[in-house]
PDB file of N, CA and C in Angstrom:
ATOM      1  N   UNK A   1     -32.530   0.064  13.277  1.00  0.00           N
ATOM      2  CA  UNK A   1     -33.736  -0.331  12.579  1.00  0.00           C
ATOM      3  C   UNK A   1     -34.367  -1.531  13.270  1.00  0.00           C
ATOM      4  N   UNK A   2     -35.752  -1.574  13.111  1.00  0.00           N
ATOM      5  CA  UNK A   2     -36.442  -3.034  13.822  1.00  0.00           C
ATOM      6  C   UNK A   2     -37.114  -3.682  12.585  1.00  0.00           C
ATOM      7  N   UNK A   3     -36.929  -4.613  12.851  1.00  0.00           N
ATOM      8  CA  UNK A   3     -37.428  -5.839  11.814  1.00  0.00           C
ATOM      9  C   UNK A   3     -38.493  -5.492  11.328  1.00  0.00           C
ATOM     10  N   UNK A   4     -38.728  -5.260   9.956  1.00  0.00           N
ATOM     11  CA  UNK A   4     -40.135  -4.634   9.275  1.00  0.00           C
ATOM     12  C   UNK A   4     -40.075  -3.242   9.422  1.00  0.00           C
ATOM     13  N   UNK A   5     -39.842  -2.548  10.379  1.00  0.00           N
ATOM     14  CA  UNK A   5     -40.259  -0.962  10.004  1.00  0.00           C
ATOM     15  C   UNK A   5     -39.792  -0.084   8.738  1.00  0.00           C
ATOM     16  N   UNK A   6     -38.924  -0.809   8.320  1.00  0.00           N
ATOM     17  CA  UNK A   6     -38.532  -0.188   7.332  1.00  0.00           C
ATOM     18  C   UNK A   6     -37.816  -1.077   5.822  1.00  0.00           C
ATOM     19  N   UNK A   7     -38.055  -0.707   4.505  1.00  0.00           N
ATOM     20  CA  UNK A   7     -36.624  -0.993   3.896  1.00  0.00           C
ATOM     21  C   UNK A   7     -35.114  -0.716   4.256  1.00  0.00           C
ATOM     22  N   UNK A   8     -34.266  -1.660   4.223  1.00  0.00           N
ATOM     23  CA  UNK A   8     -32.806  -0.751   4.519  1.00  0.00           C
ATOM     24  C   UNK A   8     -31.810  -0.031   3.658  1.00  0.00           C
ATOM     25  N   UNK A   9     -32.394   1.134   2.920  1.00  0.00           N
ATOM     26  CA  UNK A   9     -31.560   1.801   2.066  1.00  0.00           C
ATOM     27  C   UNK A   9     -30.271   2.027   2.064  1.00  0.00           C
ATOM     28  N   UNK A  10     -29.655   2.232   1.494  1.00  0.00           N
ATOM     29  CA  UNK A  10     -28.035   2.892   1.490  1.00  0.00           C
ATOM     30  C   UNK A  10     -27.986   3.902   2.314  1.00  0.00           C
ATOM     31  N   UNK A  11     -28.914   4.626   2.605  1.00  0.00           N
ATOM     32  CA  UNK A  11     -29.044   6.127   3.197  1.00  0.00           C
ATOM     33  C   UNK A  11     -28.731   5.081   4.861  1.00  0.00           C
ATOM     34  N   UNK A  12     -29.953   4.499   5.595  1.00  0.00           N
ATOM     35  CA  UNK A  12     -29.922   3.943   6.508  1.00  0.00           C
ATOM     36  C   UNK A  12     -29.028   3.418   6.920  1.00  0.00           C
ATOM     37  N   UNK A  13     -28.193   2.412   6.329  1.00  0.00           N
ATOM     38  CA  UNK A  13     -27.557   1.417   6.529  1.00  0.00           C
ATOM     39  C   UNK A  13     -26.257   2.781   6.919  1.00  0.00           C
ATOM     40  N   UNK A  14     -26.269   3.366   6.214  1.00  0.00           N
ATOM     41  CA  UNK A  14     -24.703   4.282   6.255  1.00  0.00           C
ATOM     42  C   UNK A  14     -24.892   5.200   7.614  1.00  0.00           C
ATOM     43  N   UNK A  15     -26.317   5.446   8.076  1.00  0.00           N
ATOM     44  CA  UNK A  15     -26.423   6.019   9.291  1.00  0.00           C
ATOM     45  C   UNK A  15     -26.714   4.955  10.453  1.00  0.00           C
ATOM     46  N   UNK A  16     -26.710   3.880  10.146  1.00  0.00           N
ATOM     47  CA  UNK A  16     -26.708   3.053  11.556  1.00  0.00           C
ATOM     48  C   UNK A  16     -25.240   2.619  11.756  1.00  0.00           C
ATOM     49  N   UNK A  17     -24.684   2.697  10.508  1.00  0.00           N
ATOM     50  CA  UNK A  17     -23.125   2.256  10.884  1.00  0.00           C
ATOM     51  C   UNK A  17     -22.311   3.659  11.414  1.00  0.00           C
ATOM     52  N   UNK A  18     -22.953   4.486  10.808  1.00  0.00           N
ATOM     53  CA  UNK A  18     -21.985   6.018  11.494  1.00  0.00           C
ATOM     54  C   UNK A  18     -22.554   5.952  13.539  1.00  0.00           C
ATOM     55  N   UNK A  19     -23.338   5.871  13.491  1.00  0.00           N
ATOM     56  CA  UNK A  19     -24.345   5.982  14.663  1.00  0.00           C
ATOM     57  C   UNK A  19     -23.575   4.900  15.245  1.00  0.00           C
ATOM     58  N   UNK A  20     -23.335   3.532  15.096  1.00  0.00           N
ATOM     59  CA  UNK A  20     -22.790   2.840  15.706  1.00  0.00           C
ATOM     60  C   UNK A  20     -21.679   3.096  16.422  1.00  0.00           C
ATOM     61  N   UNK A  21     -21.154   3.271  15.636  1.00  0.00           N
ATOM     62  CA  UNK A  21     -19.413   3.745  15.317  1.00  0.00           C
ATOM     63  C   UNK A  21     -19.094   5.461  15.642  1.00  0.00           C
ATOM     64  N   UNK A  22     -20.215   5.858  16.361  1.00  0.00           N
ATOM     65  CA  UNK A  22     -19.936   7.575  16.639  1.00  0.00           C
ATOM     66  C   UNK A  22     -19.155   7.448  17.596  1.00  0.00           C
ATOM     67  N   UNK A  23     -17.606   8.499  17.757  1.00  0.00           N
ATOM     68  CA  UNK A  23     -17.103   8.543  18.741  1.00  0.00           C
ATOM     69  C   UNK A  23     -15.925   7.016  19.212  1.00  0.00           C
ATOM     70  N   UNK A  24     -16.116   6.771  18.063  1.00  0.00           N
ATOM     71  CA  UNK A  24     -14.908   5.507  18.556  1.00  0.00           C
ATOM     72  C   UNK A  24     -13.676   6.159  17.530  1.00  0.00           C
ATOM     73  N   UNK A  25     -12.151   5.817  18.453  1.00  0.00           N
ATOM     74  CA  UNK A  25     -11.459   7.202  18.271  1.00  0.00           C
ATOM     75  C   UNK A  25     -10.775   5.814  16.716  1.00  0.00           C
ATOM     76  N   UNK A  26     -10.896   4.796  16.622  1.00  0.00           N
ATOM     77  CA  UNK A  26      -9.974   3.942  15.478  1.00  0.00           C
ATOM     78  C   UNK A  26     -11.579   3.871  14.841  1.00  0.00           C
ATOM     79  N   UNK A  27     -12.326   3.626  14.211  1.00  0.00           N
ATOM     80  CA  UNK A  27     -13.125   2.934  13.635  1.00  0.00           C
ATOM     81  C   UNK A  27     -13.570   4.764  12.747  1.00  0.00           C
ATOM     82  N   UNK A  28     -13.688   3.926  11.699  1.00  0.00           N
ATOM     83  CA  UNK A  28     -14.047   5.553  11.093  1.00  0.00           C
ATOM     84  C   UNK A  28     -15.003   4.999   9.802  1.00  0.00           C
ATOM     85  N   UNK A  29     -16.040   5.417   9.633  1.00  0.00           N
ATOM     86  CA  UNK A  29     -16.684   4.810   8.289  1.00  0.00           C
ATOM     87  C   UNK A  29     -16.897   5.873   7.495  1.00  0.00           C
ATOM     88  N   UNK A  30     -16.441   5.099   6.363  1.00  0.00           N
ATOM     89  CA  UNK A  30     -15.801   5.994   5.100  1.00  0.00           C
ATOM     90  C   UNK A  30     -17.499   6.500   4.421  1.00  0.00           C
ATOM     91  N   UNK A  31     -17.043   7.449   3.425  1.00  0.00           N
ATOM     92  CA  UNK A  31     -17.721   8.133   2.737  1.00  0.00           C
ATOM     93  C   UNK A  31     -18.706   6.898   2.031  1.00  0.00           C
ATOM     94  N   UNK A  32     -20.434   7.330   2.016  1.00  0.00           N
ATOM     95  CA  UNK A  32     -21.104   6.226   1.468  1.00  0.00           C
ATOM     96  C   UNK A  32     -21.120   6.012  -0.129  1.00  0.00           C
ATOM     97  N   UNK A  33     -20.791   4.757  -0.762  1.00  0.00           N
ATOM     98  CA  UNK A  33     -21.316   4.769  -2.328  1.00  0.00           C
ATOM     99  C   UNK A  33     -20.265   5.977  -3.393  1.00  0.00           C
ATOM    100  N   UNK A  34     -18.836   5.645  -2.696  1.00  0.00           N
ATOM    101  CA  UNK A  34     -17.818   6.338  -3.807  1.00  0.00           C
ATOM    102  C   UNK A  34     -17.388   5.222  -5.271  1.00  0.00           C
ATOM    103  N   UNK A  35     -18.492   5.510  -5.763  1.00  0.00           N
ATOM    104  CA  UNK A  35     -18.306   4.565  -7.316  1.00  0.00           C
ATOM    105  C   UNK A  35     -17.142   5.087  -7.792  1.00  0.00           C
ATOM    106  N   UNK A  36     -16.385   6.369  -7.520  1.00  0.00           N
ATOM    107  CA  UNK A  36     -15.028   6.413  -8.330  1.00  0.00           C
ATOM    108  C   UNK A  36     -14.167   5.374  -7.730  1.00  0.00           C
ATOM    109  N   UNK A  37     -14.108   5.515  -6.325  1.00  0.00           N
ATOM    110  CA  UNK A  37     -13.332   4.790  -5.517  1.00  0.00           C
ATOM    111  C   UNK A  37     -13.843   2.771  -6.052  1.00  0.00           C
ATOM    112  N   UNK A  38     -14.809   2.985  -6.122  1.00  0.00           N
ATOM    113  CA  UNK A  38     -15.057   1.103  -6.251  1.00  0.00           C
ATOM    114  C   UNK A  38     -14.767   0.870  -7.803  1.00  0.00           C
ATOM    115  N   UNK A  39     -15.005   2.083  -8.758  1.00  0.00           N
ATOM    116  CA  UNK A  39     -14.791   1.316 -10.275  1.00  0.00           C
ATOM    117  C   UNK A  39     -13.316   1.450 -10.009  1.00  0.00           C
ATOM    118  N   UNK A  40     -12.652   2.507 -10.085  1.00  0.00           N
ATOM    119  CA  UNK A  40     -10.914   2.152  -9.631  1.00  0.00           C
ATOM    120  C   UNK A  40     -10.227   1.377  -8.869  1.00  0.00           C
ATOM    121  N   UNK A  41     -10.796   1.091  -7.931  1.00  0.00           N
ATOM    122  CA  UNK A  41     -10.467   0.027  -7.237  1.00  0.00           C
ATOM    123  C   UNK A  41      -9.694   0.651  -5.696  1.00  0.00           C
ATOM    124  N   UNK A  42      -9.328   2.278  -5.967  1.00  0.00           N
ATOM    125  CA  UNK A  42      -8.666   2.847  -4.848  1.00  0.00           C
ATOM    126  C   UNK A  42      -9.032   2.157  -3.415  1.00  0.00           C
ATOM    127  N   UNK A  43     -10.164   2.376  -3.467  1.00  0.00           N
ATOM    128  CA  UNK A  43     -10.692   2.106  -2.022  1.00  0.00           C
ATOM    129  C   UNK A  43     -10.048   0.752  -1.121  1.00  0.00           C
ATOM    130  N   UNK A  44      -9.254   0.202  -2.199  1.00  0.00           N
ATOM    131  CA  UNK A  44      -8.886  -1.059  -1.403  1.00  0.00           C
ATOM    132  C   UNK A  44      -7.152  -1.348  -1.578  1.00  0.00           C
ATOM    133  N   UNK A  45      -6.699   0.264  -1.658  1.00  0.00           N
ATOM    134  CA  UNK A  45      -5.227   0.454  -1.012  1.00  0.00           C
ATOM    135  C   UNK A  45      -5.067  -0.050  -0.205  1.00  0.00           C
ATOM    136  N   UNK A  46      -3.882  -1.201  -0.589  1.00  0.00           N
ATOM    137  CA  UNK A  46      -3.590  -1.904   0.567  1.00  0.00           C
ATOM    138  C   UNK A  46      -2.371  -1.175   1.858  1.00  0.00           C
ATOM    139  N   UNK A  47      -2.176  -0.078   1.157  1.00  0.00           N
ATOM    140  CA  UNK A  47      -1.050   0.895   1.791  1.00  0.00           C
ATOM    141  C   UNK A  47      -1.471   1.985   2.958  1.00  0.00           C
ATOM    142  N   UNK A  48      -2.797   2.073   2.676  1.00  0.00           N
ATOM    143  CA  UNK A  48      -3.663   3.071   2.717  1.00  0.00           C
ATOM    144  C   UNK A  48      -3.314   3.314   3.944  1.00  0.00           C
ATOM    145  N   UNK A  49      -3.750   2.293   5.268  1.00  0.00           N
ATOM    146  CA  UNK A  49      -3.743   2.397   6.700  1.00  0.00           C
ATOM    147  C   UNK A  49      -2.573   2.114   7.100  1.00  0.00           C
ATOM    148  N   UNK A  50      -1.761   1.806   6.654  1.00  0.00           N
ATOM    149  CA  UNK A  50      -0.443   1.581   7.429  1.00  0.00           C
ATOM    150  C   UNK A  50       0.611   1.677   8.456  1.00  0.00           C
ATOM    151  N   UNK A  51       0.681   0.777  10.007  1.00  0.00           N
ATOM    152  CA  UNK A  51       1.282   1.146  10.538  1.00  0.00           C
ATOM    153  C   UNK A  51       0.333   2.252  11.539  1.00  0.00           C
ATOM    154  N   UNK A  52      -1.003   2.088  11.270  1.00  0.00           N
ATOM    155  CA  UNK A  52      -1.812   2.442  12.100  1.00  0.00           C
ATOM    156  C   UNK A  52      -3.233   1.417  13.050  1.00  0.00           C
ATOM    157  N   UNK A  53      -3.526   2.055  13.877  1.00  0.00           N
ATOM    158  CA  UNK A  53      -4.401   1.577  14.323  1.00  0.00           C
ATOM    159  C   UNK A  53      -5.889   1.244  13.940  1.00  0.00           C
ATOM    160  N   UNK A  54      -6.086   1.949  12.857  1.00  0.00           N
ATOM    161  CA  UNK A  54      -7.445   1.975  12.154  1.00  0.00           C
ATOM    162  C   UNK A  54      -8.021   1.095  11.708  1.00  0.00           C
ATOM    163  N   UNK A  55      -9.597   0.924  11.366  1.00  0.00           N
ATOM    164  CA  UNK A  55     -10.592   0.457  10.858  1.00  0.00           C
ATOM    165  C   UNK A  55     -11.346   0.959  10.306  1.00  0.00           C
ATOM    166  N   UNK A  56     -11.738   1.078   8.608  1.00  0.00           N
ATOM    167  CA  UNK A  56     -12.183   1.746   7.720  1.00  0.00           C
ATOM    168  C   UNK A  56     -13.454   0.520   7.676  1.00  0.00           C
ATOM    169  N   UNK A  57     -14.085   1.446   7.526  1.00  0.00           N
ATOM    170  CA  UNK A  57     -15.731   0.576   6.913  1.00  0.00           C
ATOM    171  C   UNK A  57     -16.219   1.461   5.988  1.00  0.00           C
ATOM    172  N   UNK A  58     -16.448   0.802   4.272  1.00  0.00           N
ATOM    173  CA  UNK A  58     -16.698   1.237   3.542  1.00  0.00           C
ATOM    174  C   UNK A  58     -18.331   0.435   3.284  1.00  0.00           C
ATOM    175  N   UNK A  59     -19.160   0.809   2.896  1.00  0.00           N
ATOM    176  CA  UNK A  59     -20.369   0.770   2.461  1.00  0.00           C
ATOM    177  C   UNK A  59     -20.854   1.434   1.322  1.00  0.00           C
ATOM    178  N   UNK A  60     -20.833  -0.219   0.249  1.00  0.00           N
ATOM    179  CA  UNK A  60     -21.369   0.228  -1.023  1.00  0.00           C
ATOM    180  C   UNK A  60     -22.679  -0.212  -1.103  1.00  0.00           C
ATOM    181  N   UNK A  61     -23.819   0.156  -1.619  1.00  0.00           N
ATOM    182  CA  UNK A  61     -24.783  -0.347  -1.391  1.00  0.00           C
ATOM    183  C   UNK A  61     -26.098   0.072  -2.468  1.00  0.00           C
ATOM    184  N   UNK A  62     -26.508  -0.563  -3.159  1.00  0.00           N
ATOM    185  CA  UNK A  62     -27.730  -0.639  -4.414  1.00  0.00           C
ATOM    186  C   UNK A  62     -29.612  -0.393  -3.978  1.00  0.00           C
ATOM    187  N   UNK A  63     -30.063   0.528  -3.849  1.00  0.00           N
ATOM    188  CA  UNK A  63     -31.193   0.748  -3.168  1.00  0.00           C
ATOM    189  C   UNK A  63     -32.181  -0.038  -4.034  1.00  0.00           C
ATOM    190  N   UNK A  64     -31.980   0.078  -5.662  1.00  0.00           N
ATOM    191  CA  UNK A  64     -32.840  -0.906  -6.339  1.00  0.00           C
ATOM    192  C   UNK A  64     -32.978  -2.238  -6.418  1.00  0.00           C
ATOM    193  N   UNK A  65     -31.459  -2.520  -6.198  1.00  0.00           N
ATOM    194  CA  UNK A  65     -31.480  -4.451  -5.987  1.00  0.00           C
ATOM    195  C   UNK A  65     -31.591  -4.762  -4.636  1.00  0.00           C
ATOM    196  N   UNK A  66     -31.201  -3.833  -3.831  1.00  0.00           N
ATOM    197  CA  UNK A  66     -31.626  -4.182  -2.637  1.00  0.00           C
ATOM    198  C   UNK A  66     -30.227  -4.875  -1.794  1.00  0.00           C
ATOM    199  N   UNK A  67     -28.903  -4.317  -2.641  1.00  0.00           N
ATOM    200  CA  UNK A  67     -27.730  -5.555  -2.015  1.00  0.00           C
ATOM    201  C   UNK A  67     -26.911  -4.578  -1.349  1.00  0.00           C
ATOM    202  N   UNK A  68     -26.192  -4.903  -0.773  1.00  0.00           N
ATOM    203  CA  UNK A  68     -24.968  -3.811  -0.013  1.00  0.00           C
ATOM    204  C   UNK A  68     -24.086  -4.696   0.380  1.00  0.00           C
ATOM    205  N   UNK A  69     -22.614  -4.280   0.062  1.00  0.00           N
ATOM    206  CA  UNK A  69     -21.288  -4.810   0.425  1.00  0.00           C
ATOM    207  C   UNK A  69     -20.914  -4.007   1.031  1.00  0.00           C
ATOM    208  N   UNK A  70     -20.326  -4.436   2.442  1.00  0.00           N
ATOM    209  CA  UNK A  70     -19.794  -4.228   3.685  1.00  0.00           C
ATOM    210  C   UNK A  70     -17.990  -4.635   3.309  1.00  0.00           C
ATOM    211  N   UNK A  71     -17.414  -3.331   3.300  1.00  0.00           N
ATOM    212  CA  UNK A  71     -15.893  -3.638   3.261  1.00  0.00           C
ATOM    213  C   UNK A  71     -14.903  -3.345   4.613  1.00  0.00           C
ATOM    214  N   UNK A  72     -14.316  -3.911   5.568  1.00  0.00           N
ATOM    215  CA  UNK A  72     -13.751  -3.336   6.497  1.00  0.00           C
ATOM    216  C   UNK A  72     -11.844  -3.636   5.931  1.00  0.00           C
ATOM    217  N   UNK A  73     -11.191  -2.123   6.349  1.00  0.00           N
ATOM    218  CA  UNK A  73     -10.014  -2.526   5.748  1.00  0.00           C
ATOM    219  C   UNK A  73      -8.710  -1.894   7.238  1.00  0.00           C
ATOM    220  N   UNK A  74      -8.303  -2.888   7.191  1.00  0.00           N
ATOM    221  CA  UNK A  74      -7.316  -2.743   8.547  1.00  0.00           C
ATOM    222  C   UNK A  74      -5.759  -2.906   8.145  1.00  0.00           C
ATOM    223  N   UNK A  75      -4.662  -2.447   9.024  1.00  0.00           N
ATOM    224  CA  UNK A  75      -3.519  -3.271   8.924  1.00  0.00           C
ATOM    225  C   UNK A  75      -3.112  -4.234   9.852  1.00  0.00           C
ATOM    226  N   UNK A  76      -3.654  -5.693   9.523  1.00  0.00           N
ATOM    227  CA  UNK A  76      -3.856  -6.658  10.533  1.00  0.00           C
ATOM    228  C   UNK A  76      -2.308  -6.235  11.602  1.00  0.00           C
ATOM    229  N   UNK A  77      -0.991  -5.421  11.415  1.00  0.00           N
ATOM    230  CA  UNK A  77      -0.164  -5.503  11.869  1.00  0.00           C
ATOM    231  C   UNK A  77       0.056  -4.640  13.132  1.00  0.00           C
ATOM    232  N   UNK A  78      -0.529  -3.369  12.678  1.00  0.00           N
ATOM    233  CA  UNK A  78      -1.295  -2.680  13.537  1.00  0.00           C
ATOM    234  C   UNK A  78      -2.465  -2.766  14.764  1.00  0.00           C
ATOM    235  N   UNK A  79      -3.570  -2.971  13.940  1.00  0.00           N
ATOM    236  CA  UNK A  79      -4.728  -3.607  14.442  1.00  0.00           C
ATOM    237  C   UNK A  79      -4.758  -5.144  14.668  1.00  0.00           C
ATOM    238  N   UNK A  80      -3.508  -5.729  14.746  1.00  0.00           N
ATOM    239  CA  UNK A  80      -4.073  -7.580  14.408  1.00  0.00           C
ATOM    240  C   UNK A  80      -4.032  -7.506  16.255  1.00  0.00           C
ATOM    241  N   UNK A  81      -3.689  -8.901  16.385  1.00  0.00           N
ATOM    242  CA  UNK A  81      -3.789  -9.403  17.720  1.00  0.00           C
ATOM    243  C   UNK A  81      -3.355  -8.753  19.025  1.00  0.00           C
ATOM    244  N   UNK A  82      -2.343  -8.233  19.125  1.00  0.00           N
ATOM    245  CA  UNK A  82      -0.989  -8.140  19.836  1.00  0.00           C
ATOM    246  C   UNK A  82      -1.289  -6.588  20.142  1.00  0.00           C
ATOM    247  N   UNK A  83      -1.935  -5.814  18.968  1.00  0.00           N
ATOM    248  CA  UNK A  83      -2.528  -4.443  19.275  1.00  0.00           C
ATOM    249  C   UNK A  83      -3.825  -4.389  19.593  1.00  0.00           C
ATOM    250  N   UNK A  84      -4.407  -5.301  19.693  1.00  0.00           N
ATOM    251  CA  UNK A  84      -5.875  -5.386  20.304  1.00  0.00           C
ATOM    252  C   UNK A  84      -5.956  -6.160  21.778  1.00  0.00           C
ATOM    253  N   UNK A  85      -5.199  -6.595  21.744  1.00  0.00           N
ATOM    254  CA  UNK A  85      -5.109  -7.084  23.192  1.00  0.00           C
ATOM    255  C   UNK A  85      -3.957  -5.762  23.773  1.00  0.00           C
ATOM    256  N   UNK A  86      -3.482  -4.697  23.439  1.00  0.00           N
ATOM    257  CA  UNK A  86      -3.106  -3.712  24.309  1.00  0.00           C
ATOM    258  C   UNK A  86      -4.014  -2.652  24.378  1.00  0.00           C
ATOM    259  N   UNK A  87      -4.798  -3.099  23.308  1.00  0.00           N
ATOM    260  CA  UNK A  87      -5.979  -2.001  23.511  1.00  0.00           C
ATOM    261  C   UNK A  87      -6.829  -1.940  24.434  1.00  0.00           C
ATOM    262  N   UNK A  88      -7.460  -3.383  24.272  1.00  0.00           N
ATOM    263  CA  UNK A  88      -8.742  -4.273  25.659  1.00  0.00           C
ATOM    264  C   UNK A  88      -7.813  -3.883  26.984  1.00  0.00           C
ATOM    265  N   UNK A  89      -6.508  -4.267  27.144  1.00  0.00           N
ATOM    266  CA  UNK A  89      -5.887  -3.910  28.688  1.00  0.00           C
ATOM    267  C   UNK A  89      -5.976  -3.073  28.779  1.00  0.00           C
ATOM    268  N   UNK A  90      -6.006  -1.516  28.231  1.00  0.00           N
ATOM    269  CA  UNK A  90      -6.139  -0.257  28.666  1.00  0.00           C
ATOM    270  C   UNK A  90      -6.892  -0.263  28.827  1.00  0.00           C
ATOM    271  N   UNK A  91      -8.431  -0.397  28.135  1.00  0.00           N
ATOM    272  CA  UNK A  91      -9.520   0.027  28.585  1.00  0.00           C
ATOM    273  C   UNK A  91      -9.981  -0.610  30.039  1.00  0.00           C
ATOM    274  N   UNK A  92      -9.647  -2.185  30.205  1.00  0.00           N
ATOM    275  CA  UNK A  92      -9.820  -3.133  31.175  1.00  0.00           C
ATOM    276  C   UNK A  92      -9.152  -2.108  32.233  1.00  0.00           C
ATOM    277  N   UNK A  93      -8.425  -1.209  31.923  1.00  0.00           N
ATOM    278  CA  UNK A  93      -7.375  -1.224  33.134  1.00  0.00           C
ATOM    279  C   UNK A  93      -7.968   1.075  33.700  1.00  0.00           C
ATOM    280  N   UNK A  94      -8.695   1.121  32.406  1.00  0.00           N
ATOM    281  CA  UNK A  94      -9.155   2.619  32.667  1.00  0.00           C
ATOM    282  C   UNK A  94      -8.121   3.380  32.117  1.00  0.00           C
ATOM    283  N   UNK A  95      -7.284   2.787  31.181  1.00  0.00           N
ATOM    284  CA  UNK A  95      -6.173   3.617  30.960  1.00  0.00           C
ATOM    285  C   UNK A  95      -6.573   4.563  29.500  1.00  0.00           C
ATOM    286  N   UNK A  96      -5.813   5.502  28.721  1.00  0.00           N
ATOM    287  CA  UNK A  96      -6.486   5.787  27.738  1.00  0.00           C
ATOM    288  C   UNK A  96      -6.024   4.837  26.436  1.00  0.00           C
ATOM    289  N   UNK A  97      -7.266   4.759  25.533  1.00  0.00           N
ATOM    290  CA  UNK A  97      -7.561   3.490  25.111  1.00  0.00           C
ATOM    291  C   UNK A  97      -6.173   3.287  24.229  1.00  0.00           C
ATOM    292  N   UNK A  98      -5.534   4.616  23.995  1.00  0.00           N
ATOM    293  CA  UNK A  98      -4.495   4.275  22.802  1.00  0.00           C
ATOM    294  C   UNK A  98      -2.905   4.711  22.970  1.00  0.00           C
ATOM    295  N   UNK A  99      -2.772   3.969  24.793  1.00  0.00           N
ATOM    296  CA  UNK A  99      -1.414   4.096  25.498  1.00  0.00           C
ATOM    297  C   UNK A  99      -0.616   2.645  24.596  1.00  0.00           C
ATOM    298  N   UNK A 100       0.201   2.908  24.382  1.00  0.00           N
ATOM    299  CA  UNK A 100       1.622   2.230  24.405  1.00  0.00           C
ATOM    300  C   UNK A 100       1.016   1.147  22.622  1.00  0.00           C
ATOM    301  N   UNK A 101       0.033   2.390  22.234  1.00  0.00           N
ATOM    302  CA  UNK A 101      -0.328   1.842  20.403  1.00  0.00           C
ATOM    303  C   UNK A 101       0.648   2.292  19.623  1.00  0.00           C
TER     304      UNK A 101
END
């Protein structure tokens, strides 16, 4: 989107983050505006990713108020430091991105 051309709806916002994020093999953005998932609270299983490499981006977002919460949910243990710096060396190195994850 460019500054002014548009409002940024829920619709938008959920296709610039898919669009962003197309084709990246850890980053996956979740289904837009699952009110079962946010009144239950599921969506923020802390079990959920475990022991994996992933990055969930959830996007809840209000077209009338105009607000949207951006949730990203990882297992820092997985994904924290130590697996992101073996990630950057593969790619740095041409290797495939998710050797020795």
């Amino acid at each position: 989107l460019h500054a002014f051309d548009s409002v940024p709806t829920n619709n938008r916002l959920h296709d610039a983050l898919r669009s962003a994020y197309e084709g990246e093999r850890f980053v996956k953005v979740m289904a837009t505006n699952s009110t079962e998932k946010l009144r239950n609270g599921s969506f923020l299983d802390i079990d959920a990713i475990n022991g994996t490499n992933l990055v969930q981006i959830f996007l809840f977002a209000n077209d009338s108020t105009q607000e949207a919460l951006l949730v990203a949910r990882l297992d820092n243990l997985g994904k924290g430091a130590s697996g992101a710096a073996v990630q950057n060396l593969n790619i740095m190195l041409g290797l495939e991105e998710s050797l020795g994850l």
